[in-house]
Protein backbone atom coordinates (compact mmCIF):
# COMPACT_ATOMS: atom_id res chain seq x y z
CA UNK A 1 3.94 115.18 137.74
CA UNK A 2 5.72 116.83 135.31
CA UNK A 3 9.21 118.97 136.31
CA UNK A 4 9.85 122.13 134.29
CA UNK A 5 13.66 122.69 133.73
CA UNK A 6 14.34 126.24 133.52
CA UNK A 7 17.82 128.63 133.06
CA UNK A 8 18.88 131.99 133.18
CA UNK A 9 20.52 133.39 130.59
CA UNK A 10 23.76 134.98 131.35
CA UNK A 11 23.56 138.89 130.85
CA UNK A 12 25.57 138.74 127.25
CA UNK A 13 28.70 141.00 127.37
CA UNK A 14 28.76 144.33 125.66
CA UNK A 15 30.69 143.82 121.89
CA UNK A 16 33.56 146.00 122.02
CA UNK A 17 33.98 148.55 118.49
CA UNK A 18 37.35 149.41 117.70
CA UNK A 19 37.36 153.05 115.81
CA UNK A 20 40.97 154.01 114.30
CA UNK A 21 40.88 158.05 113.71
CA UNK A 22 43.98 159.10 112.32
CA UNK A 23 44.74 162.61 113.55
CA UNK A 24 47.29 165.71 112.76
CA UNK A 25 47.31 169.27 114.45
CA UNK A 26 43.19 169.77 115.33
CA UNK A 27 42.99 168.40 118.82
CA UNK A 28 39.59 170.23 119.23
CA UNK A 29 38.26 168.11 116.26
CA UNK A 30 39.61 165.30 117.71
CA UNK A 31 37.64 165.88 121.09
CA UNK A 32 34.77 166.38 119.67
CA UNK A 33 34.98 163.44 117.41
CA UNK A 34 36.03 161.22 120.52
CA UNK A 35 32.69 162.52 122.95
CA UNK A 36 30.61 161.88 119.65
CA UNK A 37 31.69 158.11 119.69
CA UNK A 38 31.59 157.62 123.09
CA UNK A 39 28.39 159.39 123.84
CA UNK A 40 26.91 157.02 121.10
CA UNK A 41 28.76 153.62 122.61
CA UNK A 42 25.98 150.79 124.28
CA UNK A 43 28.46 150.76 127.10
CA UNK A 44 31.03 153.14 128.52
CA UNK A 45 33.49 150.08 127.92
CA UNK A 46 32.22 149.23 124.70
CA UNK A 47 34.04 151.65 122.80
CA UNK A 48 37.99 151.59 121.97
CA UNK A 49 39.69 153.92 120.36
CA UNK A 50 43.28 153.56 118.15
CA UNK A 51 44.54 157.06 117.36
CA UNK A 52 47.35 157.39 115.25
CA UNK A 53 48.71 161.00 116.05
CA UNK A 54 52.82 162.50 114.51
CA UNK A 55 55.59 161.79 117.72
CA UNK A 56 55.77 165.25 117.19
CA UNK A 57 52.25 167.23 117.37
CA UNK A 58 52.28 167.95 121.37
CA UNK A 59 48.76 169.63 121.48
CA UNK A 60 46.82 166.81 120.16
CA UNK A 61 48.99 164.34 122.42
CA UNK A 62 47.69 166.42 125.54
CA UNK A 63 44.53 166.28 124.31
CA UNK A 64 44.58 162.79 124.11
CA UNK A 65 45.62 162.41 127.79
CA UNK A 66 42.92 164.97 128.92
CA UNK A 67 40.45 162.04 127.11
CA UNK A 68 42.09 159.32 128.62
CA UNK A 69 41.45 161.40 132.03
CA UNK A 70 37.52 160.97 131.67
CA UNK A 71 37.80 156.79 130.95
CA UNK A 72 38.21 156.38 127.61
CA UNK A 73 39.77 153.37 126.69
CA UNK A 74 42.60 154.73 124.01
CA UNK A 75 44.95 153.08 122.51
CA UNK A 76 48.06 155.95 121.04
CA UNK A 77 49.61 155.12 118.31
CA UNK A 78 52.14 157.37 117.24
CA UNK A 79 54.51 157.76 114.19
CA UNK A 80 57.34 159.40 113.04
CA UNK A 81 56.25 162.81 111.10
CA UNK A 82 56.52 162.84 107.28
């Protein structure tokens, strides 16, 4: 009699991709770059974003909390202006 060992492979993890997009005054370009790359991601929580945005440009900062609103995992990183 012969006994047939058998496993189940453990549903793999989605690989996470880490995008930096460096940004500066165009928070519409920004949104649509961020829904492009997310609409495109295997997994909603495949995707991470690093944006590096000026301390001082306030309209793409909102705009970056209005993304972060819908589940996007972001990461801000922000620097002094030049």
């Amino acid at each position: 009699m012969e006994t047939k060992l058998t496993a189940e492979r453990p549903t793999p993890l989605p690989t996470t991709v880490s995008v930096l997009l460096p940004t500066r005054g165009r928070p519409e370009w920004l949104k649509e770059s961020v829904m492009s790359l997310w609409s495109q991601a295997a997994h909603p929580n495949a995707l991470e974003l690093i944006l590096k945005v000026d301390e001082d440009d306030e309209p793409t900062r909102k705009m970056v909390e209005e993304l972060a609103t819908l589940g996007i995992r972001i990461i801000l990183w922000c620097s002094p202006s030049l």
